[in-house]
Protein backbone atom coordinates (compact mmCIF):
# COMPACT_ATOMS: atom_id res chain seq x y z
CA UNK A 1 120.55 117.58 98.69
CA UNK A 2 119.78 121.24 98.35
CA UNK A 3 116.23 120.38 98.92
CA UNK A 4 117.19 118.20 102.54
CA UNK A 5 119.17 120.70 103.59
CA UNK A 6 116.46 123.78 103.31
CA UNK A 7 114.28 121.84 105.17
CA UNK A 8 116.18 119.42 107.69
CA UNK A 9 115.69 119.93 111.04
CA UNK A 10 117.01 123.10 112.92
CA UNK A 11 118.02 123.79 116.01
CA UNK A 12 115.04 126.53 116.84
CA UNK A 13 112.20 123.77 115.71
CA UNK A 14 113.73 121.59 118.31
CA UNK A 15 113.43 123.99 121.01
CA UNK A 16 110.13 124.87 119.74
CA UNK A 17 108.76 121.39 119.39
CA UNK A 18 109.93 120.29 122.74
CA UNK A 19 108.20 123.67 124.62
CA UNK A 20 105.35 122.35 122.99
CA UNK A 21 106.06 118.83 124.74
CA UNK A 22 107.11 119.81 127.81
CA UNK A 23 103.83 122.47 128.53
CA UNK A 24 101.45 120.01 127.59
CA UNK A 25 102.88 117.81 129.73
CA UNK A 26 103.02 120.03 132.66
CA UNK A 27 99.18 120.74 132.02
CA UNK A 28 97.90 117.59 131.43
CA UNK A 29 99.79 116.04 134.60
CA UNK A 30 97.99 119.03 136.38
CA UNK A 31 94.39 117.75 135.06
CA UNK A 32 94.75 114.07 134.76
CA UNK A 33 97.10 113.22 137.52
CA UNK A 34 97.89 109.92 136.40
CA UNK A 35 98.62 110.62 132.93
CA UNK A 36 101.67 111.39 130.96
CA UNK A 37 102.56 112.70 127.47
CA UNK A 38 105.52 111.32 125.34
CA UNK A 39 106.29 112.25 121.50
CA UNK A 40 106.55 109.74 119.30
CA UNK A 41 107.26 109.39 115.05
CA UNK A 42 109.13 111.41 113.40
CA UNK A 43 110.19 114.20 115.98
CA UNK A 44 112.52 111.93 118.36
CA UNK A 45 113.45 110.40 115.05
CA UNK A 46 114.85 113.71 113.35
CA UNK A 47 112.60 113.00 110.51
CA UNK A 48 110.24 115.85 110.27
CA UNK A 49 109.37 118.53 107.88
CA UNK A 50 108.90 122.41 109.31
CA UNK A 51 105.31 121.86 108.53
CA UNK A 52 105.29 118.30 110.06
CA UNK A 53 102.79 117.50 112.86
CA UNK A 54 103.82 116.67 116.09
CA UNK A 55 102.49 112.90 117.06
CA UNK A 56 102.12 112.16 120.98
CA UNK A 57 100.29 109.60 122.90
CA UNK A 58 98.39 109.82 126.32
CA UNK A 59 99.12 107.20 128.23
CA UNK A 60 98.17 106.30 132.21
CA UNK A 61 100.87 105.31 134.82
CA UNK A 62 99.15 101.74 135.24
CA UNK A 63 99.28 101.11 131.63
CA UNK A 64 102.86 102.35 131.37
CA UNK A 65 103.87 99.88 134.33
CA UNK A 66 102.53 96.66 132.32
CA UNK A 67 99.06 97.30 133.56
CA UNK A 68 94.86 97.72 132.41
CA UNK A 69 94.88 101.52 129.54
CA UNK A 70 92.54 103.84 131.20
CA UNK A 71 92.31 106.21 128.62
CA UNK A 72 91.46 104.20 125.19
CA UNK A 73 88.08 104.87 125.36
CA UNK A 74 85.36 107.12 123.53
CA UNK A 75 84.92 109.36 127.02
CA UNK A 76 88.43 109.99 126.90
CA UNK A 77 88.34 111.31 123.58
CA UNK A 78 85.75 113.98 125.00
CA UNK A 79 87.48 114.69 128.50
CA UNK A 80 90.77 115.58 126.47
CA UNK A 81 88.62 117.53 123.85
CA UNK A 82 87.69 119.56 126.97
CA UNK A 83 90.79 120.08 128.89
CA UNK A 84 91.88 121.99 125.19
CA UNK A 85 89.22 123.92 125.22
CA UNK A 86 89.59 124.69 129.03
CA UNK A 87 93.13 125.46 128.88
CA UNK A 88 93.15 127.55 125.70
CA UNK A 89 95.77 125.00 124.09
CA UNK A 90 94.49 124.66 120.64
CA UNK A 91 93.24 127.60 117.90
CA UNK A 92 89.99 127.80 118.17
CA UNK A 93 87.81 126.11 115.80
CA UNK A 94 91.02 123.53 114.72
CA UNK A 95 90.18 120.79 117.28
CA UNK A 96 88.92 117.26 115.58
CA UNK A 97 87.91 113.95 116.85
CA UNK A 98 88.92 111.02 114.81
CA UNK A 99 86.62 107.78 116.95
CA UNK A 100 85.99 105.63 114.27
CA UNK A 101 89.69 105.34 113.51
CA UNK A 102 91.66 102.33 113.98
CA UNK A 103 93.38 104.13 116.11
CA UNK A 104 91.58 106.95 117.41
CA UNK A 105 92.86 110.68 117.42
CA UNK A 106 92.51 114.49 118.97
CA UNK A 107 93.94 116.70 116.18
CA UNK A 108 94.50 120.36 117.01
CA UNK A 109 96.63 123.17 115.81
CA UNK A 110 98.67 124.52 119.13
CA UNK A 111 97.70 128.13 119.86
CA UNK A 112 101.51 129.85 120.55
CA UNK A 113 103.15 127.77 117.71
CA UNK A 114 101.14 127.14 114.75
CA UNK A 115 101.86 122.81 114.90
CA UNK A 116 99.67 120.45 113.89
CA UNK A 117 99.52 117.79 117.05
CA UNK A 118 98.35 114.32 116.64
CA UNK A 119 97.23 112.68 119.83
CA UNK A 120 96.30 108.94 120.73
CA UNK A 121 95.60 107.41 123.70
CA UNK A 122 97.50 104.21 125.59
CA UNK A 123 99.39 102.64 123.15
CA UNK A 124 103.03 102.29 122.72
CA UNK A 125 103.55 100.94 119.38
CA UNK A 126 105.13 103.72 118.21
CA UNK A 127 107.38 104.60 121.52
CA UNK A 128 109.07 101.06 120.37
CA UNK A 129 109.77 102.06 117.48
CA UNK A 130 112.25 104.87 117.99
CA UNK A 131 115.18 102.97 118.46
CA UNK A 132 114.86 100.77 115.71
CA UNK A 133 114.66 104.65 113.54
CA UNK A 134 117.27 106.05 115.08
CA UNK A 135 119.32 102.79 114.46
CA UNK A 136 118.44 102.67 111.02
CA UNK A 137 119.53 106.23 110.52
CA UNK A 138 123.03 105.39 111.54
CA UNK A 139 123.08 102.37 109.45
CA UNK A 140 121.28 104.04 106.23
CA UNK A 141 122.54 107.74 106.61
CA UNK A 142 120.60 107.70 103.24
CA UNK A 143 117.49 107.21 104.71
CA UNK A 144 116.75 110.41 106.14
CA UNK A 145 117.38 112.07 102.51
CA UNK A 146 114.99 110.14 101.00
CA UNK A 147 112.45 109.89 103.50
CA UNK A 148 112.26 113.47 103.25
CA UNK A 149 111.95 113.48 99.62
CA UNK A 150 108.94 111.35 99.65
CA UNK A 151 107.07 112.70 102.49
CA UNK A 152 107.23 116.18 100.72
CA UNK A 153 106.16 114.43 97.49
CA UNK A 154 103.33 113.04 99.44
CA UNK A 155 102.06 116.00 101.27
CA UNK A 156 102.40 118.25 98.27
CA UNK A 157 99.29 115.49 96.41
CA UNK A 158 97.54 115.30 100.19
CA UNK A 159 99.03 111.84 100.62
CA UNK A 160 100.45 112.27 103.58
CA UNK A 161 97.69 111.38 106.70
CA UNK A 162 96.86 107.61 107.17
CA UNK A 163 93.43 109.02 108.78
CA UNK A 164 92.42 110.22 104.89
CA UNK A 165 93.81 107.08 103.64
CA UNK A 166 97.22 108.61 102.93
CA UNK A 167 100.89 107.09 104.26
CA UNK A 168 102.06 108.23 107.61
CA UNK A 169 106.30 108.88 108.24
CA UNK A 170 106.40 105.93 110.10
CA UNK A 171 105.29 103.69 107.14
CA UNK A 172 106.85 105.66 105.09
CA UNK A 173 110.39 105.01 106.72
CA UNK A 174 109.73 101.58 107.03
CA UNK A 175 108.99 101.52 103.05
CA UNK A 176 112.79 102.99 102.08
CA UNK A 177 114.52 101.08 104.90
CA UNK A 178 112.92 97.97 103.21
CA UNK A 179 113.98 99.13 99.81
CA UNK A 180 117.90 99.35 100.87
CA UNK A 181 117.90 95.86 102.91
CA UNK A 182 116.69 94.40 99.37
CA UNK A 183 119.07 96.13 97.00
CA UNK A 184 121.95 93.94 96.04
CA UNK A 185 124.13 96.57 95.05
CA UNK A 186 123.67 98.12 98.48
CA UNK A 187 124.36 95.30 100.80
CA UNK A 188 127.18 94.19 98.76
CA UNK A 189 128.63 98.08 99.29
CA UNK A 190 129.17 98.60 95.95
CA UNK A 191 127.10 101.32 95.85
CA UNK A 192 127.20 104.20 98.51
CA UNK A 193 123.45 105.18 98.68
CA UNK A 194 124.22 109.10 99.34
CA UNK A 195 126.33 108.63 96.06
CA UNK A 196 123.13 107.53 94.26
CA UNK A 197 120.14 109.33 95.42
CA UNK A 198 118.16 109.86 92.29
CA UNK A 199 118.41 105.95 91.06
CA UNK A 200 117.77 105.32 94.21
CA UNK A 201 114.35 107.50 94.41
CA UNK A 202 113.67 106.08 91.01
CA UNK A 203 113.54 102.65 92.20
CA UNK A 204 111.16 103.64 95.09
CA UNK A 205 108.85 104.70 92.93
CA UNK A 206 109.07 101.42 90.62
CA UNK A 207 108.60 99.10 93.69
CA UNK A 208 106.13 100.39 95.12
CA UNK A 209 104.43 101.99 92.24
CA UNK A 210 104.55 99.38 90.04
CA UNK A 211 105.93 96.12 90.79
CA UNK A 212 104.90 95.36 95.04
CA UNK A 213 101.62 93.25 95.13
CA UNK A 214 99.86 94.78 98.79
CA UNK A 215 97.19 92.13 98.58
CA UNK A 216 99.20 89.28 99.00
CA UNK A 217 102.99 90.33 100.69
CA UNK A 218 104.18 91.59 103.98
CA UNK A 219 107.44 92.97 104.56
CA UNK A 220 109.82 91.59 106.89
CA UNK A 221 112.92 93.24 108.67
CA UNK A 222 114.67 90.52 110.92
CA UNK A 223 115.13 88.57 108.58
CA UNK A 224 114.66 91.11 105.69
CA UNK A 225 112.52 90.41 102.84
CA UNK A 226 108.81 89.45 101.97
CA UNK A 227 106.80 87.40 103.15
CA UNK A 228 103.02 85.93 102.36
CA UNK A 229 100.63 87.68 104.25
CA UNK A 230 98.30 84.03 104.97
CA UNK A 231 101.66 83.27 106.20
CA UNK A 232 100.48 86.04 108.88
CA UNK A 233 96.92 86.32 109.13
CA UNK A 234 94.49 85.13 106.44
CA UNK A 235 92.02 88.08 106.67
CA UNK A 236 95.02 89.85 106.12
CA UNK A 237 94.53 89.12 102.54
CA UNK A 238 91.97 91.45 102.53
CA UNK A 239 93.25 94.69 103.22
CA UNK A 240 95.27 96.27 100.31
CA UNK A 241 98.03 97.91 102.42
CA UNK A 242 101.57 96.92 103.19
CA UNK A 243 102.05 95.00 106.05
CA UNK A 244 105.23 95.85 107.69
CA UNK A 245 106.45 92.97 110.48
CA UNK A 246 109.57 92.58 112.79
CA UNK A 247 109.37 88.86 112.41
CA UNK A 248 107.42 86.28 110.25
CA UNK A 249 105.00 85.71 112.96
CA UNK A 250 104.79 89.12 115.15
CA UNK A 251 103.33 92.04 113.69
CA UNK A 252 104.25 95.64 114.63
């Protein structure tokens, strides 16, 4: 608890973050036009770390209206690696462009503030997603404590970015809001998770450490539980990750 509250969230690094948001929205609406910037992950969630990066997405007016991306291409990549450069956003010589990516990245360190900035292009997975977190954090005030935990245990090994086939916050969060929908103890309320962090850390690391098979189950949240992953996708058997669904047949 010491530990959480050292590093929690203050009330500077949210003014700070959301400068950050707010100019390089101003100056990409000024270059693009049609384009906007929203943060996603862990900042609107009140889950990150002081060293956390911030994790935005590009995304066009017609593709935010229902309509065709515009910028999910390889030249977009480029054009955005430019208007950096132009603008004299980024530290020099900390720009990088992840293409081959499943989900391809710009990844700079901001100039005036020292963040690390993650940014994709037209897609709104994780925009969807901040309700559900922010829900969750009301339901599982624990979650937040532990989350932090484990993302500092991660990025103290270099476990922490998806991109060098580490664990990102958001499956991260998913992983410990999965753990309390499946402990008995927990739904039946006779155990108050803040009461029980350590036991309840320790049982993280047995799951998912030692006893969850990633080759052949999914994890469900409406219903909670597991589920096969042929039960999803067949080729799915194929990739040794956790697959994290809403519902048996609708992946997120």
């Amino acid at each position: 608890m010491d530990f959480y509250h050292y590093v929690k969230p203050r009330e500077f690094e949210q003014v700070l973050r959301s400068k950050l948001l707010q100019d390089l929205r101003s100056k990409v609406r000024a270059h693009f036009r049609d384009a906007d910037i929203l943060s996603f992950g862990s900042f609107p969630a009140g889950l990150y770390l002081p060293t956390s990066d911030m994790d935005i997405v590009m995304v066009s007016d017609k593709f935010m209206r229902g309509g065709n991306a515009k910028y999910d291409n390889r030249g977009a990549i480029y054009k955005f690696d430019a208007f950096l450069q132009k603008n004299n956003i980024a530290i020099q010589g900390s720009i990088e462009k992840i293409i081959g990516a499943k989900v391809p990245l710009v990844k700079w360190v901001d100039r005036v503030t020292g963040l690390k900035v993650d940014l994709s292009f037209e897609n709104d997975t994780g925009l969807t997603a901040i309700k559900t977190f922010l829900d969750w954090k009301t339901q599982f005030p624990a979650m937040p404590i532990l989350v932090t935990l484990i993302k500092q245990f991660l990025t103290m090994r270099g476990l922490n970015e998806p991109v060098n086939g580490g664990i990102g916050g958001f499956s991260m969060t998913c992983l410990v809001v999965s753990l309390l929908q499946a402990m008995p103890q927990v739904q039946s309320r006779s155990m108050v998770p803040e009461h029980h962090l350590g036991e309840i850390l320790m049982e993280f690391f047995d799951l998912y450490g030692n006893e969850f098979n990633t080759v052949t189950t999914a994890i469900a949240f409406n219903p909670p539980g597991y589920i096969p992953k042929v039960s999803i996708h067949p080729l799915l058997l194929s990739n040794a990750n956790p697959v994290i669904v809403s519902q048996p047949q609708s992946s997120l």
